[in-house]
N, C-alpha and C. Protein backbone atom coordinates (compact mmCIF):
# COMPACT_ATOMS: atom_id res chain seq x y z
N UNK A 1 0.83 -1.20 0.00
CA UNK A 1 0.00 0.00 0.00
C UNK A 1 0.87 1.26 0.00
N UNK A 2 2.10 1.03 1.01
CA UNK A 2 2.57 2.16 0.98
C UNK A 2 3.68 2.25 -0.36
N UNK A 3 4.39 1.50 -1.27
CA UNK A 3 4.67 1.54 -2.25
C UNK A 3 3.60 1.62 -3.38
N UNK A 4 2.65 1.79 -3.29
CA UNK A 4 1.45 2.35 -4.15
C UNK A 4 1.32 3.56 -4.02
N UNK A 5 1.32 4.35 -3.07
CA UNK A 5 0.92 5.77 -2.19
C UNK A 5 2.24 6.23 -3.02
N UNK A 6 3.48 5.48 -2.70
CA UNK A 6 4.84 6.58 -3.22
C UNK A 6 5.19 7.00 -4.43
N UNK A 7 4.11 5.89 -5.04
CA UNK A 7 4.20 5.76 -7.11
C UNK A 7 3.43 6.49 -7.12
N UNK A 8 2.06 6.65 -6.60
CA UNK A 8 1.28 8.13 -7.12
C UNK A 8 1.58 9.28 -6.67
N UNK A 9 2.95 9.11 -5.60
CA UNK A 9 3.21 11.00 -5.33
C UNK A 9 4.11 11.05 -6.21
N UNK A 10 5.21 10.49 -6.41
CA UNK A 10 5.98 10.56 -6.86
C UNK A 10 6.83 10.39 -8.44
N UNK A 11 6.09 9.56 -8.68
CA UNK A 11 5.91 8.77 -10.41
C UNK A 11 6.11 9.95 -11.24
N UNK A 12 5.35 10.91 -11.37
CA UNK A 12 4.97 11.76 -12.10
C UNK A 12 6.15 12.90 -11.70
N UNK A 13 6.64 13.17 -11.01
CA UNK A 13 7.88 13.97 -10.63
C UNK A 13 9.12 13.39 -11.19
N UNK A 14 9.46 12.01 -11.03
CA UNK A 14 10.36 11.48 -11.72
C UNK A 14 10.25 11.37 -13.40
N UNK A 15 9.04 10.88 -13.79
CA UNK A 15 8.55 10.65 -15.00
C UNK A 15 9.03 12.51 -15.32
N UNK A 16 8.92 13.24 -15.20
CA UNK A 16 8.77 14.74 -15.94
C UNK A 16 10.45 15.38 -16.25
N UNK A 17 11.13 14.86 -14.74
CA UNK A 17 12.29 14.78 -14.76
C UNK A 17 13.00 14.18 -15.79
N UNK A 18 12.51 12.63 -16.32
CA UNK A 18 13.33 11.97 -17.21
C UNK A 18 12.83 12.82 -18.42
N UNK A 19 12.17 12.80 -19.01
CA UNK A 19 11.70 13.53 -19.80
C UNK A 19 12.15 15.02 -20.34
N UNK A 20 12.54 15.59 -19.42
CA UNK A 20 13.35 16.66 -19.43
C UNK A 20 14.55 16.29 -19.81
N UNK A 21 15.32 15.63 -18.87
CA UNK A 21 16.66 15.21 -19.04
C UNK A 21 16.93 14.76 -20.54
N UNK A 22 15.92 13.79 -21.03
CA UNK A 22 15.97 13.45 -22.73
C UNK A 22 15.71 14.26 -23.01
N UNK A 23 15.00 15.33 -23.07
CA UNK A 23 14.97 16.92 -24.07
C UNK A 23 16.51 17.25 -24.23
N UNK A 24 16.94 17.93 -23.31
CA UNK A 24 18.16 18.48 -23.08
C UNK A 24 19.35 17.36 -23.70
N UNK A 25 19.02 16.54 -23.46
CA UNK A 25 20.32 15.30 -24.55
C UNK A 25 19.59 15.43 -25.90
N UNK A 26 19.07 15.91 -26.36
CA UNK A 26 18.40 15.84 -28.17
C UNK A 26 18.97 17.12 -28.55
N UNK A 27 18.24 18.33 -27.36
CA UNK A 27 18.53 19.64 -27.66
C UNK A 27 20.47 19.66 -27.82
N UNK A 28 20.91 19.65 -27.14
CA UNK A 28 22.22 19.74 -27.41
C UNK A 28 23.17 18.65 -28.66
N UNK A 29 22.57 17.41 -28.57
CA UNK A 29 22.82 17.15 -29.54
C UNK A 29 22.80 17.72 -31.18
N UNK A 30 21.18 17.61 -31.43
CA UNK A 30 21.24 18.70 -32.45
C UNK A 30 22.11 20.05 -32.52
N UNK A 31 21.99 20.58 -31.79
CA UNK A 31 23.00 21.76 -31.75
C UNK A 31 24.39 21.34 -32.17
N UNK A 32 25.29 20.38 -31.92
CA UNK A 32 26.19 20.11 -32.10
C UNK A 32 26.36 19.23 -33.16
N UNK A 33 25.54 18.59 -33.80
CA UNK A 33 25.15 17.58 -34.72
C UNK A 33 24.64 18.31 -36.82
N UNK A 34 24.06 19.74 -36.21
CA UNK A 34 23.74 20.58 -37.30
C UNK A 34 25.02 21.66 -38.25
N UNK A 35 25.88 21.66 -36.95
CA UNK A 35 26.64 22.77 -37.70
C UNK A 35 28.19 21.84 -38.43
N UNK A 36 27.98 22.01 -39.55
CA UNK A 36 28.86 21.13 -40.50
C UNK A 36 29.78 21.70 -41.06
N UNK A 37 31.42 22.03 -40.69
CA UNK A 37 32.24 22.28 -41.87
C UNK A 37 33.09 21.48 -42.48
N UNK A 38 33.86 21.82 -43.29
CA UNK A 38 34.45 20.98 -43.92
C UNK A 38 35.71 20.11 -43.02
N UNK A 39 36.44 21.18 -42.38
CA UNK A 39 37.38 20.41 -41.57
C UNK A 39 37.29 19.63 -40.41
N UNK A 40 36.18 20.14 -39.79
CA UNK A 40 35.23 19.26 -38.68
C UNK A 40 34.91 17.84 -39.44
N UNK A 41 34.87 17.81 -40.74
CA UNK A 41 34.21 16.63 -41.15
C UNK A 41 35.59 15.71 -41.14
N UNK A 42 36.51 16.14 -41.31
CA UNK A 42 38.19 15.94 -41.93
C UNK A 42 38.88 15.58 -40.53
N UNK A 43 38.68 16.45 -39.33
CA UNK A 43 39.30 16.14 -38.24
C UNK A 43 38.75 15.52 -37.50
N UNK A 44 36.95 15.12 -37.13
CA UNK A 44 36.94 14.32 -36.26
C UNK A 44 36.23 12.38 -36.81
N UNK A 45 36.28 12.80 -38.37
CA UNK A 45 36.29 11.17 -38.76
C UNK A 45 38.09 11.05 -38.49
N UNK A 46 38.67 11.72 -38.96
CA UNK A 46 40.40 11.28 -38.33
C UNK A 46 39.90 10.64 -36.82
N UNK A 47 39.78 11.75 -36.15
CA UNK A 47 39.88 11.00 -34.36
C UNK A 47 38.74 9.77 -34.18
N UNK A 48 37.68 9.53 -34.67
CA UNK A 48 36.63 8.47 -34.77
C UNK A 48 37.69 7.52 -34.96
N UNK A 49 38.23 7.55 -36.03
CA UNK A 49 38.61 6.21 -37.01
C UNK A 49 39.63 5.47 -36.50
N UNK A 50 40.24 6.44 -35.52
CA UNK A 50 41.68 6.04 -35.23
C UNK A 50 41.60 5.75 -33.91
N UNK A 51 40.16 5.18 -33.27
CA UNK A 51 40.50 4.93 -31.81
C UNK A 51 40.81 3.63 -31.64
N UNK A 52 40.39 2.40 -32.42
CA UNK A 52 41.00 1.27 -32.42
C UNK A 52 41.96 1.26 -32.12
N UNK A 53 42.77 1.74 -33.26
CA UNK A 53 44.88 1.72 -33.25
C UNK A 53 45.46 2.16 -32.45
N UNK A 54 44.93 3.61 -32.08
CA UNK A 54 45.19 4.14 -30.74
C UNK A 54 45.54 3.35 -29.44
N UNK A 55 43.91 2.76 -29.15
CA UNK A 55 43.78 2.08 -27.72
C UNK A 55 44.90 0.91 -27.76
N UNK A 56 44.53 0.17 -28.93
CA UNK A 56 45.51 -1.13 -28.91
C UNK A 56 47.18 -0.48 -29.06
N UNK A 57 46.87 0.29 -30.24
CA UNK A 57 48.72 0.67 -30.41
C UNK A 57 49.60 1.20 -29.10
N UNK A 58 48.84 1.90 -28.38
CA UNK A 58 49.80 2.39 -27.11
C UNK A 58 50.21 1.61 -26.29
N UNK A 59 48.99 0.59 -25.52
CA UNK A 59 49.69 -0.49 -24.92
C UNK A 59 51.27 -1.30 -25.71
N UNK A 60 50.82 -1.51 -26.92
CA UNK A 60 51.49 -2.46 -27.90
C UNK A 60 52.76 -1.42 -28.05
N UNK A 61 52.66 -0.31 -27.91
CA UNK A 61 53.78 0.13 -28.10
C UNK A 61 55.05 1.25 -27.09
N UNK A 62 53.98 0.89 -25.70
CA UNK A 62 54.94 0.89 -24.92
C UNK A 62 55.48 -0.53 -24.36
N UNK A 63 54.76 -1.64 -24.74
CA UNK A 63 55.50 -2.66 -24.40
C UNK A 63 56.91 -2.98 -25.30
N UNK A 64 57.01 -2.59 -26.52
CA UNK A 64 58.00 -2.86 -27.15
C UNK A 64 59.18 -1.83 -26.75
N UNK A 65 58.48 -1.00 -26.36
CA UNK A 65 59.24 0.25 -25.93
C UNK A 65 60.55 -0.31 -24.73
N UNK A 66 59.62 -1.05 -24.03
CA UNK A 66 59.74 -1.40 -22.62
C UNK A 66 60.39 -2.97 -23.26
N UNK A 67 60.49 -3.15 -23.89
CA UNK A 67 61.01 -4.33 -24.28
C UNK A 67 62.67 -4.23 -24.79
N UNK A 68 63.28 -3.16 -25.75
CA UNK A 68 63.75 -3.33 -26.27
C UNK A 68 65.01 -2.34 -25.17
N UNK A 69 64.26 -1.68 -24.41
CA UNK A 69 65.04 -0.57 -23.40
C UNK A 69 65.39 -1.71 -21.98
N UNK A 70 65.22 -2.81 -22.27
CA UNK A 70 64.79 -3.59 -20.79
C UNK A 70 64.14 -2.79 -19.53
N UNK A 71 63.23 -1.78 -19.82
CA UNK A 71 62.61 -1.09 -19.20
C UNK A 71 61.29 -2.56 -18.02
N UNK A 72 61.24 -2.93 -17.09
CA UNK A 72 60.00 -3.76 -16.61
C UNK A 72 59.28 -2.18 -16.21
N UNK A 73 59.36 -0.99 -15.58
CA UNK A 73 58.48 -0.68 -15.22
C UNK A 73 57.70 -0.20 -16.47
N UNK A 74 58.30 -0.25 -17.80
CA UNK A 74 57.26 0.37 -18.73
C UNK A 74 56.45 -1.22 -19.46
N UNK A 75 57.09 -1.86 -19.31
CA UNK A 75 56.21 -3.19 -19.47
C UNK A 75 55.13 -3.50 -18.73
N UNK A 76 55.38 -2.73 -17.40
CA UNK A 76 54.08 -3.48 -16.85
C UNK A 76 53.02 -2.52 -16.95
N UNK A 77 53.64 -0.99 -17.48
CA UNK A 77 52.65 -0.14 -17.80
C UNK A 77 51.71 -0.37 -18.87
N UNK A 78 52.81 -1.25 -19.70
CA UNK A 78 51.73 -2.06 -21.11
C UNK A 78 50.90 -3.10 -20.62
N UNK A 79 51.20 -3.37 -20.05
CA UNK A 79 50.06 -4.93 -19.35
C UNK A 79 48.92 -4.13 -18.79
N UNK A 80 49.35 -3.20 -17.89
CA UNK A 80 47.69 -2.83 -17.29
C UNK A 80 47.36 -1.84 -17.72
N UNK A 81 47.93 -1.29 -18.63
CA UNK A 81 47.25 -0.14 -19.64
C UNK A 81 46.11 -1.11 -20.34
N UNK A 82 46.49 -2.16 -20.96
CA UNK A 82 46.04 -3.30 -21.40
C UNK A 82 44.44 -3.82 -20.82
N UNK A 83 45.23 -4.34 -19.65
CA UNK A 83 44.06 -4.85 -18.71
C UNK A 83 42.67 -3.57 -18.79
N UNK A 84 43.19 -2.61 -18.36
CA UNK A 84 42.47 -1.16 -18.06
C UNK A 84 41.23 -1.01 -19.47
N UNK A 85 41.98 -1.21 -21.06
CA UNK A 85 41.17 -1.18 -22.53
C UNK A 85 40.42 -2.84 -22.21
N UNK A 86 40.77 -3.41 -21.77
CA UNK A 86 39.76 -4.79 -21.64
C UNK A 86 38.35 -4.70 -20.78
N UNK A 87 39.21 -3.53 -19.50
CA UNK A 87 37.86 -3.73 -18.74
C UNK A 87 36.94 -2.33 -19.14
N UNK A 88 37.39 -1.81 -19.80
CA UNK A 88 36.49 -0.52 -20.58
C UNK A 88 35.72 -1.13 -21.38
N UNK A 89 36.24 -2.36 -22.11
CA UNK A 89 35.61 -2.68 -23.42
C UNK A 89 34.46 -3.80 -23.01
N UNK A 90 35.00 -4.39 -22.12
CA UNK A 90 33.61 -5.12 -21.43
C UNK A 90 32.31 -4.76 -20.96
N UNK A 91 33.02 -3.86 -19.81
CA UNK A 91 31.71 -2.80 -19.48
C UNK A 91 31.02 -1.98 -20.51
N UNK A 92 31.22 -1.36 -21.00
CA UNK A 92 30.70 -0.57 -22.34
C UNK A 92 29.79 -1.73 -22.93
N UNK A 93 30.45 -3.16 -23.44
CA UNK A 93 29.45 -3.76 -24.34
C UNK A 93 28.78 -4.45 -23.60
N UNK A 94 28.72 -4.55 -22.75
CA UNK A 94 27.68 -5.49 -21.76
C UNK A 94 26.42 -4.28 -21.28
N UNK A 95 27.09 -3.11 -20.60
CA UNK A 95 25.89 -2.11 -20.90
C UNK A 95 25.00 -1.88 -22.14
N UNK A 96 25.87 -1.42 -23.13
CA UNK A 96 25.06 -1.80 -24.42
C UNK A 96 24.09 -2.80 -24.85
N UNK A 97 24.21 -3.90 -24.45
CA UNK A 97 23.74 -5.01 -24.80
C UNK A 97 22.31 -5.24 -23.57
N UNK A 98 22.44 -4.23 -22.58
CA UNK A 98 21.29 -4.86 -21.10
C UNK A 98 20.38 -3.76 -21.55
N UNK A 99 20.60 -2.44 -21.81
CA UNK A 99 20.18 -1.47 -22.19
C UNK A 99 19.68 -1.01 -23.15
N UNK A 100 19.66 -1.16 -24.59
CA UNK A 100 19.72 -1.84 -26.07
C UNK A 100 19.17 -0.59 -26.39
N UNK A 101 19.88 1.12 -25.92
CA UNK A 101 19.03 2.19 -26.75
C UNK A 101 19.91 2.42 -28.26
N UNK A 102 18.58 2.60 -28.95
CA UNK A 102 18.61 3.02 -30.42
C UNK A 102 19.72 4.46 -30.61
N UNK A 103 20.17 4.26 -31.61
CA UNK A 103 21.19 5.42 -32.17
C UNK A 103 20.30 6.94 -32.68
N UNK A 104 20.74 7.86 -31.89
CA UNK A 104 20.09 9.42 -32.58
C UNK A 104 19.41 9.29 -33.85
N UNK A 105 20.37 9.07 -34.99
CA UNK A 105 19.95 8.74 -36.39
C UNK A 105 19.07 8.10 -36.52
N UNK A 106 18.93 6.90 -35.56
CA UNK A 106 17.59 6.16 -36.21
C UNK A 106 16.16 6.86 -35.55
N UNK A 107 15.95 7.44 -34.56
CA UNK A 107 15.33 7.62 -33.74
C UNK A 107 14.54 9.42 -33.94
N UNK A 108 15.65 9.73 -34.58
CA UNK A 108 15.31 11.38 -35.10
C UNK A 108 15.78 11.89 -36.42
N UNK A 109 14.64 12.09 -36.78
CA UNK A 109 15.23 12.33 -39.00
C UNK A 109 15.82 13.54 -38.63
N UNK A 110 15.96 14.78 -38.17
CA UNK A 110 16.74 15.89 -38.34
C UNK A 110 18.08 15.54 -37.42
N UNK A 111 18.74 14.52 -37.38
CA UNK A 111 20.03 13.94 -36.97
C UNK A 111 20.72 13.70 -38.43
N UNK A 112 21.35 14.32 -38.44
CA UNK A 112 22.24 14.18 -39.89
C UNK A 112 23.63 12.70 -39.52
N UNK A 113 23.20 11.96 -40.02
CA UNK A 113 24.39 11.08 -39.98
C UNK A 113 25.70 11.36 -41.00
N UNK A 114 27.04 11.30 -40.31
CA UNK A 114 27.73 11.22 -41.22
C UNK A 114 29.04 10.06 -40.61
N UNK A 115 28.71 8.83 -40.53
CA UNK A 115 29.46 7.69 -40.19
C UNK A 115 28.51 6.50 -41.00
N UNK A 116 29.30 5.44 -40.52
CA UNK A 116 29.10 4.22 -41.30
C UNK A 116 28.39 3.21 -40.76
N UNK A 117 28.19 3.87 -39.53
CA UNK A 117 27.33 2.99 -38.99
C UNK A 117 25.80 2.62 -38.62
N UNK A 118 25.29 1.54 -38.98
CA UNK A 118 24.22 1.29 -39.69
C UNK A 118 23.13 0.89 -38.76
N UNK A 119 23.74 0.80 -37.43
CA UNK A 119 22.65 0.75 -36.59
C UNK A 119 23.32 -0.06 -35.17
N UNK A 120 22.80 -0.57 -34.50
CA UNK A 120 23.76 -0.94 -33.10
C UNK A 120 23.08 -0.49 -32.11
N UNK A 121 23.77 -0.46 -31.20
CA UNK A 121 23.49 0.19 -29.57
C UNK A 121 23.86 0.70 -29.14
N UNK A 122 23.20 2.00 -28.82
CA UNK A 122 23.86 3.89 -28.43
C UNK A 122 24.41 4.26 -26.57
N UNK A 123 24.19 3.31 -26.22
CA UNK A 123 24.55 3.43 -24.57
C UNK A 123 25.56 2.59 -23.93
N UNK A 124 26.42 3.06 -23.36
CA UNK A 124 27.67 4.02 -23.56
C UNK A 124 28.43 4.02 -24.84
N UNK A 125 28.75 4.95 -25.06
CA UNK A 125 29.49 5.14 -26.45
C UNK A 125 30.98 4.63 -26.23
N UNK A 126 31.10 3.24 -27.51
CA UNK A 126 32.21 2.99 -27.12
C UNK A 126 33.53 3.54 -27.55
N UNK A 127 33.60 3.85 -28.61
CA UNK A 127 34.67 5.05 -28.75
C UNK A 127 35.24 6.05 -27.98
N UNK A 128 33.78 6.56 -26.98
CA UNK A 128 34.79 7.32 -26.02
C UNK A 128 35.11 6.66 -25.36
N UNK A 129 34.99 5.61 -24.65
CA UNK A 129 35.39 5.37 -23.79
C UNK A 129 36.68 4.34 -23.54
N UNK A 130 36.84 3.96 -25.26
CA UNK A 130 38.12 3.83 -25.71
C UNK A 130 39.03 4.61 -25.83
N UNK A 131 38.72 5.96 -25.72
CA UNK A 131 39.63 7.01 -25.94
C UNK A 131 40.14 7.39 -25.01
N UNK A 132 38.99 7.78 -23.65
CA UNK A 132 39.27 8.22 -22.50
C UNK A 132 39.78 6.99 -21.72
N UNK A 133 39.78 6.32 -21.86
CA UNK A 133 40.42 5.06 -21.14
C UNK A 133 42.12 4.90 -21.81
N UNK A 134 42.29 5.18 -22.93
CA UNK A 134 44.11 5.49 -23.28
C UNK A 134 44.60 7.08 -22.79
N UNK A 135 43.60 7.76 -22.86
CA UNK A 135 44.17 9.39 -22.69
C UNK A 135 44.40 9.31 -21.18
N UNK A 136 43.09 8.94 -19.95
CA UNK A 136 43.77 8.62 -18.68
C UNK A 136 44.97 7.53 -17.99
N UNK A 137 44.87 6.45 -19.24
CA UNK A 137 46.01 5.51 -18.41
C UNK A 137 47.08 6.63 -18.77
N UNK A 138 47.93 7.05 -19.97
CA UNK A 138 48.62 8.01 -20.41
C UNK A 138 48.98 9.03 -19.09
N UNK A 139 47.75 9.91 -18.65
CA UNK A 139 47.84 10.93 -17.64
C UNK A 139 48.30 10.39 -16.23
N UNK A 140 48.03 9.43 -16.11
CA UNK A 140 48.16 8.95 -14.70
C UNK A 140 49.69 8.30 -14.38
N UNK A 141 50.19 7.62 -15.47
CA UNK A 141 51.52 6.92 -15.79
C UNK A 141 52.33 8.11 -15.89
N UNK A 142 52.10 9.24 -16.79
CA UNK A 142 53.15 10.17 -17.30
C UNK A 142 53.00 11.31 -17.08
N UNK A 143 52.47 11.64 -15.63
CA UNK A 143 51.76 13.27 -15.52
C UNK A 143 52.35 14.30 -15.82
N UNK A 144 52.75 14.48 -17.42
CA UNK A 144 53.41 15.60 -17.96
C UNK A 144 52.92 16.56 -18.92
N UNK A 145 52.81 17.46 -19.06
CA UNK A 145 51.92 18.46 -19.77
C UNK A 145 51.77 18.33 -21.22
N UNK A 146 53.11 17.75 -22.17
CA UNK A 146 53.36 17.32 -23.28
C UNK A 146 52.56 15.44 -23.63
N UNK A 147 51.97 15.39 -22.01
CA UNK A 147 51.64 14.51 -22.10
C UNK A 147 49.98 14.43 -22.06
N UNK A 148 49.93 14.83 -21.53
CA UNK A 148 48.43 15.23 -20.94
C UNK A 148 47.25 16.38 -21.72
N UNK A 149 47.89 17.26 -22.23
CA UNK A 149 47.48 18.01 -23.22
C UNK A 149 46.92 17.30 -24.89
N UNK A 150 48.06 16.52 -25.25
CA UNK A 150 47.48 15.91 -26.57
C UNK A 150 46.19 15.05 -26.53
N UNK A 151 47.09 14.44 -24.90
CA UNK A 151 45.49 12.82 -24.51
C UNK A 151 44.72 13.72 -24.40
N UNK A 152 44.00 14.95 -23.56
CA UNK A 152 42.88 14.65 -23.00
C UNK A 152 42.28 15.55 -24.29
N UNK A 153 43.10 16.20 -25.39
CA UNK A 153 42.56 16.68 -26.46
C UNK A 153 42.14 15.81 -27.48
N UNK A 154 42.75 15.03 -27.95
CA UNK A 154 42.28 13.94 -28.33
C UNK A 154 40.64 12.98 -28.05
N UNK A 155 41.41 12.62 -26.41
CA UNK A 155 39.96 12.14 -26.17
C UNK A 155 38.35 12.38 -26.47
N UNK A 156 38.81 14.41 -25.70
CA UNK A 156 37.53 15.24 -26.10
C UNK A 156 36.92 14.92 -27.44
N UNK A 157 37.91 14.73 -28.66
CA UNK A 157 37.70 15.12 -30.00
C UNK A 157 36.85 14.13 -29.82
N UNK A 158 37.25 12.87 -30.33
CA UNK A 158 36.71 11.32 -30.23
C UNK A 158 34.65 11.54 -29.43
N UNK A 159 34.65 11.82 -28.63
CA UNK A 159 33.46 12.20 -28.06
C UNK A 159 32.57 12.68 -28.62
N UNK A 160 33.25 14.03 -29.02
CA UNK A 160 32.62 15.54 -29.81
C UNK A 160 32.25 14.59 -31.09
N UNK A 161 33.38 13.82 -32.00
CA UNK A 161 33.25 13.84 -33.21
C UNK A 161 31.66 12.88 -33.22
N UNK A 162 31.76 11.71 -32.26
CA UNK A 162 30.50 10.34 -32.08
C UNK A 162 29.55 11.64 -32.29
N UNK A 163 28.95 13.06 -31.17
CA UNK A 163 27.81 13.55 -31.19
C UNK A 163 27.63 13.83 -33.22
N UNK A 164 28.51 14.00 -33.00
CA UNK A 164 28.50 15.49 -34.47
C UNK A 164 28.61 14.60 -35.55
N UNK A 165 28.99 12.92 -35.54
CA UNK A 165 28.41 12.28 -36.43
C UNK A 165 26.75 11.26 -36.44
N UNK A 166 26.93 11.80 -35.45
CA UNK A 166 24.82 11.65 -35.03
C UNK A 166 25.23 10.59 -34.76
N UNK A 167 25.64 9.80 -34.00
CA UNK A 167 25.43 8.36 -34.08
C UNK A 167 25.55 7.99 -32.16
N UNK A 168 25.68 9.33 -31.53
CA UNK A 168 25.40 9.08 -30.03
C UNK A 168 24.94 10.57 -29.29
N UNK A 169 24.28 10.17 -28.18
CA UNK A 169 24.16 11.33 -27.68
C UNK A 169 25.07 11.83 -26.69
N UNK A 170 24.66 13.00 -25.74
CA UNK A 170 25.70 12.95 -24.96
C UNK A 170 25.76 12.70 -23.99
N UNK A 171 24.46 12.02 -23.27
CA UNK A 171 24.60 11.62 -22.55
C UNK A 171 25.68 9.97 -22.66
N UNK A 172 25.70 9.50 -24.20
CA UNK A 172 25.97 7.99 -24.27
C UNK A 172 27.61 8.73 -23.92
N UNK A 173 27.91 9.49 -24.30
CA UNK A 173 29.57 10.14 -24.38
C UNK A 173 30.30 10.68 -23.04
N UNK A 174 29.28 10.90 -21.89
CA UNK A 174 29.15 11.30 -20.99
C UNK A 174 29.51 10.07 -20.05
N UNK A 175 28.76 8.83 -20.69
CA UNK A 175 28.83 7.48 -20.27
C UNK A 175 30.04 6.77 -20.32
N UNK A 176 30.07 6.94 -21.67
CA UNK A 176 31.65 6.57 -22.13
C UNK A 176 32.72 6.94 -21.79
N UNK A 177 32.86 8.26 -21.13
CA UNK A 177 34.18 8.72 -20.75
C UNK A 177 34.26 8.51 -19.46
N UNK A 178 33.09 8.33 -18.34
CA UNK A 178 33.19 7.82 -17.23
C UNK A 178 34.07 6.49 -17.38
N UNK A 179 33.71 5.62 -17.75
CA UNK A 179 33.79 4.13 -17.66
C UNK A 179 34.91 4.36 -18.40
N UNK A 180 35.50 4.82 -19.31
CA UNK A 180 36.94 4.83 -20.38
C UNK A 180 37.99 5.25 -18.87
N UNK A 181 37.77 6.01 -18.20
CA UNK A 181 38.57 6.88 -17.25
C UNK A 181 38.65 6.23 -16.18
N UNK A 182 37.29 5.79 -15.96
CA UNK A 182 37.12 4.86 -14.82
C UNK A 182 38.04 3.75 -14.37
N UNK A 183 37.59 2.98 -15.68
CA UNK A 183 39.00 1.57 -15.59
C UNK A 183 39.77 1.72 -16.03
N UNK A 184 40.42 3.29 -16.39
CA UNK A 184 41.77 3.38 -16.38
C UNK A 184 42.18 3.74 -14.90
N UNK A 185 41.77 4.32 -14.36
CA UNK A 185 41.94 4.98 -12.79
C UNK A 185 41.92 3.47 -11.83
N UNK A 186 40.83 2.59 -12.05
CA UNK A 186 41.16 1.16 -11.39
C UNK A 186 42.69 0.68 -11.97
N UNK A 187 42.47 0.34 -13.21
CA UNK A 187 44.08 -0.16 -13.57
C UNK A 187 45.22 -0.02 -12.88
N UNK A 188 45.17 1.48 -13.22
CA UNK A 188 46.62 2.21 -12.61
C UNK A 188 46.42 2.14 -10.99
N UNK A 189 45.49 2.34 -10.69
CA UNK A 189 45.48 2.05 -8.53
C UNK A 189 45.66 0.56 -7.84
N UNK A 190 45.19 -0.77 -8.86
CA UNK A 190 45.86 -2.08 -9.01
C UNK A 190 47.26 -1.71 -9.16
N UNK A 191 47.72 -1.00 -9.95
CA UNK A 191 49.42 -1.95 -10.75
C UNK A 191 50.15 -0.99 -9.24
N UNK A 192 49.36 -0.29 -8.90
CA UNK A 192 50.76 0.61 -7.90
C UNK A 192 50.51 -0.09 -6.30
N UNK A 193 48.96 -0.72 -5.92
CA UNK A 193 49.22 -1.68 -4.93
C UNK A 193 49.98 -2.77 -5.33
N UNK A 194 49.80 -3.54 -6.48
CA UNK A 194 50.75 -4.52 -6.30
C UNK A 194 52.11 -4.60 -6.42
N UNK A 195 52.43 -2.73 -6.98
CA UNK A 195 53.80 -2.78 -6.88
C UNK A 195 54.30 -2.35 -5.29
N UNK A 196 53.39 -1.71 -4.71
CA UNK A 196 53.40 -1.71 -3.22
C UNK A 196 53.93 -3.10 -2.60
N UNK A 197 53.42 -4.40 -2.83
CA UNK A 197 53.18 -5.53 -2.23
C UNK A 197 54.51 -5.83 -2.87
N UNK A 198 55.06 -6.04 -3.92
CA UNK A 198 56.29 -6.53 -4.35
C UNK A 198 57.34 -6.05 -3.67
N UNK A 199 57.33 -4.46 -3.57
CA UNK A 199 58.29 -3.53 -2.53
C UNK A 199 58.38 -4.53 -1.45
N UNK A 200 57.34 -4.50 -0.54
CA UNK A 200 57.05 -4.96 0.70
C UNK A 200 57.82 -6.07 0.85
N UNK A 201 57.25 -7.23 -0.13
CA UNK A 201 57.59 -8.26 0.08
C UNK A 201 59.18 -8.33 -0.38
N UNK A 202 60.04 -7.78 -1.08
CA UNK A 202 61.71 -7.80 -1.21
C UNK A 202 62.11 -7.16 -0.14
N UNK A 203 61.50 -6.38 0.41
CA UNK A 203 62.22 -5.52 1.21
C UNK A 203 62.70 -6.85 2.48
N UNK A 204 61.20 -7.12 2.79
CA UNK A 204 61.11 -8.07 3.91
C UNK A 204 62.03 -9.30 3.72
N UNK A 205 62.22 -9.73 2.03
CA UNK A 205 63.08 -11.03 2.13
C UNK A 205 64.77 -10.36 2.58
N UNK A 206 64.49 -9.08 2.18
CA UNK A 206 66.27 -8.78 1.93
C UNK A 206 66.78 -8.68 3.38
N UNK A 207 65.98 -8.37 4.53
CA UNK A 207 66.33 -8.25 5.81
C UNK A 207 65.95 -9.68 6.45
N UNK A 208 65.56 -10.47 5.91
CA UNK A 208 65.74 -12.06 6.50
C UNK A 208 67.07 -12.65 5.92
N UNK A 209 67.76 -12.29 4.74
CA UNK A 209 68.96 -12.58 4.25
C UNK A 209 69.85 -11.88 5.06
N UNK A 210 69.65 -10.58 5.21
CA UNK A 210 70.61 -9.90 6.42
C UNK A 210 71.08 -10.60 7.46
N UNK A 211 69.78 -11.07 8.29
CA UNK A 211 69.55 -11.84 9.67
C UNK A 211 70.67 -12.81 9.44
């Protein structure tokens, strides 16, 4: 009874709320989705296209990095940079898949598409969160301005470009960069406890060898 009583005070307050909230993700979309130039079209299918190679190439190529320098601490930065794009890429498609919302384009004819993609599932956007998940492991490993400036410009682009090729909103981009950032921020707070625990544990053998 009393969860009956709370759906009729309340239902309709939440219900008006969501409703709003989807206005304001269409409204801004469009806004950002309508205005078309030529180099916008040029620079952010570049950053779209290139988040695959990106996500995978950095791991892949600080491990070689770290390979050929006998560097281990940049090797293991490739492993859980690694780990970090696995657990972005899980979460993202498993949300996608529980959630199953339709893409802008299909859903609204004054959404101008300009990508290739033909239909799918708009919640969380996985591109960003492929992006923001290499631009934060990057920031967190290398907190340097030459460093941090390109990633988190980059990332932005990647985001911006999904709205402005109609194919997410922003709230899905909003989504995506949580969870891209997210399990990069888990990653990197794993690899430095367990490099904590490795410390620990040499330290402790080297003073039983002392003894």
């Amino acid at each position: 009874m009393n969860l009956r009583i709370g759906l009729m005070i309340f239902g309709p307050f939440f219900f008006s709320v969501n409703i709003k909230a989807q206005n304001l993700d269409v409204d801004i979309l469009k806004t950002i989705n309508k205005k078309e130039t030529t180099f916008k079209n040029k620079y952010l299918e570049l950053c779209a296209s290139s988040v695959t190679v990106m996500s995978v190439g950095t791991p892949v190529t600080t491990l070689a990095i770290g390979l050929i320098r006998h560097d281990k601490k940049l090797q293991k930065d490739a492993l859980y940079m690694f780990g970090g794009y696995l657990t972005s890429a899980i979460i993202t498609q498993g949300t996608k898949k529980v959630l199953d919302r339709n893409r802008p384009f299909e859903e609204y004819s004054f959404i101008i598409k300009r990508d290739d993609e033909s239909g799918g599932m708009s919640f969380p956007s996985g591109h960003t969160s492929a992006a923001f998940n290499t631009a934060a492991s990057l920031c967190f490993r290398y907190p340097e301005w030459y460093v941090i400036a390109p990633s988190c410009l980059y990332a932005v682009s990647v985001g911006w470009a999904r709205m402005y090729q109609g194919v997410h909103y922003p709230s899905d981009v909003l989504a995506g960069a949580l969870v891209g950032a997210g399990s990069a921020f888990l990653s990197y707070k794993i690899q430095k406890w367990h490099d904590r625990k490795v410390a620990k544990r040499n330290k402790s053998s080297h003073q039983t060898v002392s003894l």
